[in-house]
PDB file of N, CA and C in Angstrom:
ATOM      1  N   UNK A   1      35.808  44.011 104.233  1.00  0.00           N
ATOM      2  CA  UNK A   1      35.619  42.716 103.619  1.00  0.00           C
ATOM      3  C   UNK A   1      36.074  41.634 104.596  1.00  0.00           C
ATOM      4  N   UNK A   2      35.416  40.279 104.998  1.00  0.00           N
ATOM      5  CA  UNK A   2      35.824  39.502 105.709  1.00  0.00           C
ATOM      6  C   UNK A   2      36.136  38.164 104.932  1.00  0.00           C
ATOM      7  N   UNK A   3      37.060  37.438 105.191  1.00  0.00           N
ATOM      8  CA  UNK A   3      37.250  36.428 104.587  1.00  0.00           C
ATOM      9  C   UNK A   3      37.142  35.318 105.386  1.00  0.00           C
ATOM     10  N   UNK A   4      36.664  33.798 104.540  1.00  0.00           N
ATOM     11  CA  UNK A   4      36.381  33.256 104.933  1.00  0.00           C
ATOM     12  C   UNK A   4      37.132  32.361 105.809  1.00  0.00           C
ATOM     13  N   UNK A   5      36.769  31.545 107.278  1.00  0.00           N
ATOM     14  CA  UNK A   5      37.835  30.574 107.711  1.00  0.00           C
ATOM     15  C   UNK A   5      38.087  29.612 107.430  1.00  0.00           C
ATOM     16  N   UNK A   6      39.056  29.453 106.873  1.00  0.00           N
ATOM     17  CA  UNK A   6      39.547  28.081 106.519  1.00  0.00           C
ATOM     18  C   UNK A   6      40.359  26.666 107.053  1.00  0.00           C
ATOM     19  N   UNK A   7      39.911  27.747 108.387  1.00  0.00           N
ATOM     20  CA  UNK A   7      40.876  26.639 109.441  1.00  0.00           C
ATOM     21  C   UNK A   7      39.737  25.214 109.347  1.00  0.00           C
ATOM     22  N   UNK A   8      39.997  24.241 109.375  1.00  0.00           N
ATOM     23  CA  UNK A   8      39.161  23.003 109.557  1.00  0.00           C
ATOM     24  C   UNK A   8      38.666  22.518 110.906  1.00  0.00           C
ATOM     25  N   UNK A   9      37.299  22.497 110.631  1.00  0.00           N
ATOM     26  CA  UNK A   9      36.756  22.427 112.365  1.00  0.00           C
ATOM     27  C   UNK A   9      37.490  20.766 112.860  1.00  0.00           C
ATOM     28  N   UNK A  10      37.210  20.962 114.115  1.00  0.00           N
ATOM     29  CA  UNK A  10      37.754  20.089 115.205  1.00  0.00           C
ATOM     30  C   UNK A  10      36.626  19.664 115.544  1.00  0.00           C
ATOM     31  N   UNK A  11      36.532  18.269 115.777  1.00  0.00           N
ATOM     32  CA  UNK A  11      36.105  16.982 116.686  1.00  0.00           C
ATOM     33  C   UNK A  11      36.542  16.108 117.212  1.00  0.00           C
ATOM     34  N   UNK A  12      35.898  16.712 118.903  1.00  0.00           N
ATOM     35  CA  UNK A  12      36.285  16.298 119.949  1.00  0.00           C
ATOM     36  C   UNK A  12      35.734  14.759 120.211  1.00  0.00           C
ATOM     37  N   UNK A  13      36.364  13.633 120.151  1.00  0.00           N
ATOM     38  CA  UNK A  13      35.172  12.738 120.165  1.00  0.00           C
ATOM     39  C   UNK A  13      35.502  11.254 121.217  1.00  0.00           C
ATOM     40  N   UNK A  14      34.846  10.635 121.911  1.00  0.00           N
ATOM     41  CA  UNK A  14      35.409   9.439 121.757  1.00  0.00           C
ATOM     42  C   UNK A  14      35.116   7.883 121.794  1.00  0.00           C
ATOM     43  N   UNK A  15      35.267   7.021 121.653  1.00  0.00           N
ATOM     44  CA  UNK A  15      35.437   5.856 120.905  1.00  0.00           C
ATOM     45  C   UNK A  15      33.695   5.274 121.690  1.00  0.00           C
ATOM     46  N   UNK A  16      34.012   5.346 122.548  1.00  0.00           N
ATOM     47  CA  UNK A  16      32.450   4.775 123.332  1.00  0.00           C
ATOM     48  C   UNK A  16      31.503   5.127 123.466  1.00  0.00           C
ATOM     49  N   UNK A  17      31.341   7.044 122.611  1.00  0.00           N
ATOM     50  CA  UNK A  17      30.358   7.629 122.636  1.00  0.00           C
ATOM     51  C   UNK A  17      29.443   7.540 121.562  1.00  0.00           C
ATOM     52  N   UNK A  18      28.284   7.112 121.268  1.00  0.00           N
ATOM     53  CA  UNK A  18      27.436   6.457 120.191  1.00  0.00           C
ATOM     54  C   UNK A  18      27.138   8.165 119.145  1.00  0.00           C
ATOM     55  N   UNK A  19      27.006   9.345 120.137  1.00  0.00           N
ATOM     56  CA  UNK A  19      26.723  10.085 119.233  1.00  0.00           C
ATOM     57  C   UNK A  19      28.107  10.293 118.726  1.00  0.00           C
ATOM     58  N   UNK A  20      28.902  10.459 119.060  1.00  0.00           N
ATOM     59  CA  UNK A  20      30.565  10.886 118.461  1.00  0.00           C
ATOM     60  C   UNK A  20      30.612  10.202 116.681  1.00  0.00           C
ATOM     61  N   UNK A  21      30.135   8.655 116.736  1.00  0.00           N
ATOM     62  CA  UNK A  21      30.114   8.147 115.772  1.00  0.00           C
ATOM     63  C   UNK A  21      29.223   8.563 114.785  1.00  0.00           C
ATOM     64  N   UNK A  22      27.995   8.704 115.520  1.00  0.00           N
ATOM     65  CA  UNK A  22      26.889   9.614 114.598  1.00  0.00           C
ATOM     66  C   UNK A  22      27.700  10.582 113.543  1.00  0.00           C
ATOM     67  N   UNK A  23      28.147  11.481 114.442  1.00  0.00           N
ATOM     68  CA  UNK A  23      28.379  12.827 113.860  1.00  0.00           C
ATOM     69  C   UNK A  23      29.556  12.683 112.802  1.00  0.00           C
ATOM     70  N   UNK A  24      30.254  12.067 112.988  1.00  0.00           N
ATOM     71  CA  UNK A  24      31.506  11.507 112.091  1.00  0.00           C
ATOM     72  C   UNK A  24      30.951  11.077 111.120  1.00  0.00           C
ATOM     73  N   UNK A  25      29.893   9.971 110.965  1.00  0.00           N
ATOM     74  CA  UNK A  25      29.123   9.369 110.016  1.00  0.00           C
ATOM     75  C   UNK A  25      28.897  10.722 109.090  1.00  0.00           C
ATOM     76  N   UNK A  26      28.027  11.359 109.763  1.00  0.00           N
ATOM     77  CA  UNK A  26      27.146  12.509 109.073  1.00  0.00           C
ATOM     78  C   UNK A  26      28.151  13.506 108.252  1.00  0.00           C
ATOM     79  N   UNK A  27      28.839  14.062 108.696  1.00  0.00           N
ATOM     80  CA  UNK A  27      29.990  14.943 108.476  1.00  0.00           C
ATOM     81  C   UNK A  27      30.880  14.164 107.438  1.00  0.00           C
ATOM     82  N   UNK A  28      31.366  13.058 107.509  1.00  0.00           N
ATOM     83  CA  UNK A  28      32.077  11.987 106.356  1.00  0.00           C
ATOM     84  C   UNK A  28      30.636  12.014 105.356  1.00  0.00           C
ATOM     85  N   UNK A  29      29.736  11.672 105.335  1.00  0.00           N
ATOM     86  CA  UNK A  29      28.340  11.847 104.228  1.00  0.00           C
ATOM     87  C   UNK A  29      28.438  13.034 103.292  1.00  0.00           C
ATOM     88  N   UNK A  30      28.730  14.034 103.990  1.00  0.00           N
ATOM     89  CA  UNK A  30      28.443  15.495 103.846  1.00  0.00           C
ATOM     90  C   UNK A  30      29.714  15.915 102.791  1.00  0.00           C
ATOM     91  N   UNK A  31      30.959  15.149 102.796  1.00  0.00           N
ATOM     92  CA  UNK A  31      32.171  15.565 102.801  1.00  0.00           C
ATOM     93  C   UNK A  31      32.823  16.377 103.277  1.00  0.00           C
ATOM     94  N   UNK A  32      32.276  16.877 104.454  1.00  0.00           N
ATOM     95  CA  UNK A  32      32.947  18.039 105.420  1.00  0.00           C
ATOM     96  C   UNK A  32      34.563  17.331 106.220  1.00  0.00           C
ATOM     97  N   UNK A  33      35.682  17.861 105.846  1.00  0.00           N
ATOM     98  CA  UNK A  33      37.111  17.610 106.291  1.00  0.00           C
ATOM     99  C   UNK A  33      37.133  17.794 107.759  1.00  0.00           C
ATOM    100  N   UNK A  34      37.968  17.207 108.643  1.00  0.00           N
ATOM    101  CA  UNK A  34      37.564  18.133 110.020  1.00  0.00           C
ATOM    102  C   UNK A  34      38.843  17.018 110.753  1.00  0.00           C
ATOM    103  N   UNK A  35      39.310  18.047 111.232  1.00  0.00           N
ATOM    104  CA  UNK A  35      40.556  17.356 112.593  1.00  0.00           C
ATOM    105  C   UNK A  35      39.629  16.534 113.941  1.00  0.00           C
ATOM    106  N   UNK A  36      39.779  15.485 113.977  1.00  0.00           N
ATOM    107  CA  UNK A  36      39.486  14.718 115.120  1.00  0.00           C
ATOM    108  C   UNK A  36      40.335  14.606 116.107  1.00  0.00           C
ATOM    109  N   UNK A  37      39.800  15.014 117.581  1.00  0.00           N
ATOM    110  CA  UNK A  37      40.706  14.671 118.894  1.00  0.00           C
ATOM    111  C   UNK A  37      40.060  13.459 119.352  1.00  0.00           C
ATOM    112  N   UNK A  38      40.559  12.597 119.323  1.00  0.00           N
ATOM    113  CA  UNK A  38      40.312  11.187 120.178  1.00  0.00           C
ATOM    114  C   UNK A  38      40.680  11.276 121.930  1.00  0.00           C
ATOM    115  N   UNK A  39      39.558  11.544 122.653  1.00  0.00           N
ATOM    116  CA  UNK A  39      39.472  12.078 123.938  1.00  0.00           C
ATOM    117  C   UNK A  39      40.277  10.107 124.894  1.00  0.00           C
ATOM    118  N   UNK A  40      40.102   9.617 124.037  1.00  0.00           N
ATOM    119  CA  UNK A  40      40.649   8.310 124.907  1.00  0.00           C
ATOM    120  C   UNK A  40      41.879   8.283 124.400  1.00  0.00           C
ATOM    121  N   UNK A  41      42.030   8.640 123.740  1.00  0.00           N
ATOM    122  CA  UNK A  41      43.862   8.739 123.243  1.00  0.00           C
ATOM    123  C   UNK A  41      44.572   9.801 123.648  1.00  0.00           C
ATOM    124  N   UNK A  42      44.178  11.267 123.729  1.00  0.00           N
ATOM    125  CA  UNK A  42      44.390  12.502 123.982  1.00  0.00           C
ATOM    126  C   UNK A  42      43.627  13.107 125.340  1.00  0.00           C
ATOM    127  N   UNK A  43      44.053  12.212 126.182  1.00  0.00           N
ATOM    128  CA  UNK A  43      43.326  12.904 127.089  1.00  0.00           C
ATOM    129  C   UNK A  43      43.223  14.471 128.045  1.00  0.00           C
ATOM    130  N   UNK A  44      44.683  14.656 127.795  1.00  0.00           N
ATOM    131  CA  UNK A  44      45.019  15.797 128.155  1.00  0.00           C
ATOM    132  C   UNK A  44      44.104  17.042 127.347  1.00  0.00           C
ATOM    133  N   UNK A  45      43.553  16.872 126.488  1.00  0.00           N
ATOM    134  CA  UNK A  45      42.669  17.945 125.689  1.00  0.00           C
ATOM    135  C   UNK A  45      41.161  18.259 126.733  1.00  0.00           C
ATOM    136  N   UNK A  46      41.026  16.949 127.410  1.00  0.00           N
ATOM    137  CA  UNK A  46      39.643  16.843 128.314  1.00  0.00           C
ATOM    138  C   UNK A  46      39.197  18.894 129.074  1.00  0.00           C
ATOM    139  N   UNK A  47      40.142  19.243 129.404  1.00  0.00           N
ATOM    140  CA  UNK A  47      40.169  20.724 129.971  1.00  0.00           C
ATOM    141  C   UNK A  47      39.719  21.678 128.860  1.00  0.00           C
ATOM    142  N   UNK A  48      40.205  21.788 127.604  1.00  0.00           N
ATOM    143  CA  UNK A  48      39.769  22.188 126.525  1.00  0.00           C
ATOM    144  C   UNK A  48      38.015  21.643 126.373  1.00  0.00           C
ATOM    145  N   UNK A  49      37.616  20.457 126.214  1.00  0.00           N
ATOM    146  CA  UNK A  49      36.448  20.385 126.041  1.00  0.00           C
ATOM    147  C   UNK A  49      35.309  20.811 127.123  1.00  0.00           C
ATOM    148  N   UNK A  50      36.365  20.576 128.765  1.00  0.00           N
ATOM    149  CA  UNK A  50      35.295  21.359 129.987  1.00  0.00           C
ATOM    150  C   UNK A  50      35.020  22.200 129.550  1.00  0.00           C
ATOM    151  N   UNK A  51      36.181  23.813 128.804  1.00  0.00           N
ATOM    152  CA  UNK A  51      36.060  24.782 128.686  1.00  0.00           C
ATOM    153  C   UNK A  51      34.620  25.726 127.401  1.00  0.00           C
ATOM    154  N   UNK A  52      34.751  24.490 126.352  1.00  0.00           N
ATOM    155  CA  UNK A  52      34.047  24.707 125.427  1.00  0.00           C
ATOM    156  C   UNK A  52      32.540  24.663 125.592  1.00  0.00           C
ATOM    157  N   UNK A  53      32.360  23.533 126.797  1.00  0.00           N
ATOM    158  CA  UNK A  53      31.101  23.013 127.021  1.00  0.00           C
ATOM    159  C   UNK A  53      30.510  23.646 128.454  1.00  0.00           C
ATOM    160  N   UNK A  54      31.068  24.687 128.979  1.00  0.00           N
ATOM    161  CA  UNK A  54      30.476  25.259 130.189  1.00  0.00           C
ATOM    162  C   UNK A  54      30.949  24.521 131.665  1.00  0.00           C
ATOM    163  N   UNK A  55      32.349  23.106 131.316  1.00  0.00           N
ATOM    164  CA  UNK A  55      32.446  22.339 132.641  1.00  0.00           C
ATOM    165  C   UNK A  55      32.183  20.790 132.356  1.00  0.00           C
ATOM    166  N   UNK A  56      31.166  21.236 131.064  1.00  0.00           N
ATOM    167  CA  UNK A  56      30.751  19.322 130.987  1.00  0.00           C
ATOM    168  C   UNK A  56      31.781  18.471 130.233  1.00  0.00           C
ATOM    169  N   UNK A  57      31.888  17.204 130.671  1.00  0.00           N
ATOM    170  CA  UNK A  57      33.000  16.344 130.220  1.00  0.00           C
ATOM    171  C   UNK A  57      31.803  15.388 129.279  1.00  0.00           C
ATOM    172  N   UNK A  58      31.339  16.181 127.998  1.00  0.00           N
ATOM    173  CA  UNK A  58      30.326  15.182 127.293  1.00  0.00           C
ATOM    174  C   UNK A  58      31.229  15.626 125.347  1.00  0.00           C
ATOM    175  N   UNK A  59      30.830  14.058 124.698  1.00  0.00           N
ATOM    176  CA  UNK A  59      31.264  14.262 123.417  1.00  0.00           C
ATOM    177  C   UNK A  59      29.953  13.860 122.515  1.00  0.00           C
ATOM    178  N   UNK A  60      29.705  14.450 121.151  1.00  0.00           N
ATOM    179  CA  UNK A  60      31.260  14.899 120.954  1.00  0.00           C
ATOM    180  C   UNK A  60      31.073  16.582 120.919  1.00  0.00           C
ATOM    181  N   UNK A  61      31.763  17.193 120.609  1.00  0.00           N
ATOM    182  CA  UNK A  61      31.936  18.846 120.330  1.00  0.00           C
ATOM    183  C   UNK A  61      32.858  19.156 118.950  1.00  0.00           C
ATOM    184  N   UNK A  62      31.936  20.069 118.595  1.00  0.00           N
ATOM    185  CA  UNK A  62      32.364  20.624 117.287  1.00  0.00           C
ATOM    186  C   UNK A  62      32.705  21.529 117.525  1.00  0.00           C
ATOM    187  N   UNK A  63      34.057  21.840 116.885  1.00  0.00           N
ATOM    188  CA  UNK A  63      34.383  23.884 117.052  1.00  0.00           C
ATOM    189  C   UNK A  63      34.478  24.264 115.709  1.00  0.00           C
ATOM    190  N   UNK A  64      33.753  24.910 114.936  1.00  0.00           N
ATOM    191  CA  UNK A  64      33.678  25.306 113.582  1.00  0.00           C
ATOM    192  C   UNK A  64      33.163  26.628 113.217  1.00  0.00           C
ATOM    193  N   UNK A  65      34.236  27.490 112.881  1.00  0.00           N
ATOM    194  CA  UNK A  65      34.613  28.644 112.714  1.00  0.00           C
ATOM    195  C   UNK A  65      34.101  29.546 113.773  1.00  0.00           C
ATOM    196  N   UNK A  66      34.451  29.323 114.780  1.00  0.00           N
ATOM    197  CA  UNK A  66      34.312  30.079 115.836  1.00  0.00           C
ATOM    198  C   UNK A  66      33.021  29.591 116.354  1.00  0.00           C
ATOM    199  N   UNK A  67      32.139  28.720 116.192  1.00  0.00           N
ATOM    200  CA  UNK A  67      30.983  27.864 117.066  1.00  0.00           C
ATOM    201  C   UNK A  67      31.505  26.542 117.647  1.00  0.00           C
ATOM    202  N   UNK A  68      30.469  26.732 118.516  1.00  0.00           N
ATOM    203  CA  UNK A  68      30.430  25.163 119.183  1.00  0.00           C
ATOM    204  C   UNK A  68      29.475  24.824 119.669  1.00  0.00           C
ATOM    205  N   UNK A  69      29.717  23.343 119.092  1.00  0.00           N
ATOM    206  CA  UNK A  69      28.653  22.611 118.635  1.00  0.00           C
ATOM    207  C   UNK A  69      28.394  21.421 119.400  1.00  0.00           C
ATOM    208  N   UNK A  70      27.490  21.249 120.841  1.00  0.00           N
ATOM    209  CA  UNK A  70      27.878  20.248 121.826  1.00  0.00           C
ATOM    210  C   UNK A  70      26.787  18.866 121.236  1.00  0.00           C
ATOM    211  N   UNK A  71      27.015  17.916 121.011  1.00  0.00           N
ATOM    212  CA  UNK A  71      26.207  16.913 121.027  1.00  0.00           C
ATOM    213  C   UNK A  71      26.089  16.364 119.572  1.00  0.00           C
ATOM    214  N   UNK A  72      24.961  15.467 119.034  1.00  0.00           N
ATOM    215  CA  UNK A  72      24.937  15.686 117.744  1.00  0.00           C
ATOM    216  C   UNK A  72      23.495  15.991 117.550  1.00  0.00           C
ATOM    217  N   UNK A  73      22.958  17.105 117.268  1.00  0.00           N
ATOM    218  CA  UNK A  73      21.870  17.531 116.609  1.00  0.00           C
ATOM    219  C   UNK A  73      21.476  17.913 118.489  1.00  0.00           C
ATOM    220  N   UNK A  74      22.124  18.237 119.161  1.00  0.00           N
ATOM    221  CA  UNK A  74      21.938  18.594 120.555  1.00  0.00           C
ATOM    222  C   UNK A  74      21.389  17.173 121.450  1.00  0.00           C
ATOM    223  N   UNK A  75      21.635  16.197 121.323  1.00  0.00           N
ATOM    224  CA  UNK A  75      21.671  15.552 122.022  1.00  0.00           C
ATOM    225  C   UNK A  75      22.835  14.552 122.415  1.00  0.00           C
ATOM    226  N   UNK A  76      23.591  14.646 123.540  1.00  0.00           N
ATOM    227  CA  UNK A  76      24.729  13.946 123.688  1.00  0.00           C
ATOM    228  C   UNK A  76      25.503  14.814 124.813  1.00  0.00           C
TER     229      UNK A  76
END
C-alpha cells in the first residue's frame, strides 16, 4: 500500500519573472497550498534550482511529489 505525499510542493520563483507570477496566480485559483522560495531573497537556493533544472538558472520550478515542473505550462 502506498500512501499519499503530503509534503507541500515548493515554488521556486522570482519577483521579475512574468511566468513565476502566472503560476502562483493559477495554483492560488486552484487552491493548491505550496511553499514559495523567493530566488531574489533566497539566493543561496539558486544551486538547488541549477540542480532540478539540468544547470538552468530559469523560474519558476515546481517540485511536487517527487516531479518537476520547469516553467509554467513549459514555457519559461
Amino acid at each position: 500500500m502506498t500512501t499519499p505525499d503530503t509534503t507541500l510542493p515548493i515554488l521556486y520563483t522570482h519577483p521579475e519573472c512574468d511566468f513565476s507570477n502566472m503560476l502562483k496566480e493559477e495554483l492560488d485559483e486552484e487552491g493548491v497550498k505550496y511553499e514559495e522560495i523567493d530566488l531574489s531573497v533566497h539566493e543561496d537556493q539558486w544551486p538547488v534550482v541549477e540542480n532540478l533544472t539540468g544547470g538552468d538558472r530559469t523560474t519558476p520550478v515546481l517540485l511536487r511529489n517527487g516531479e518537476v515542473e520547469v516553467g509554467f505550462h513549459g514555457i519559461g
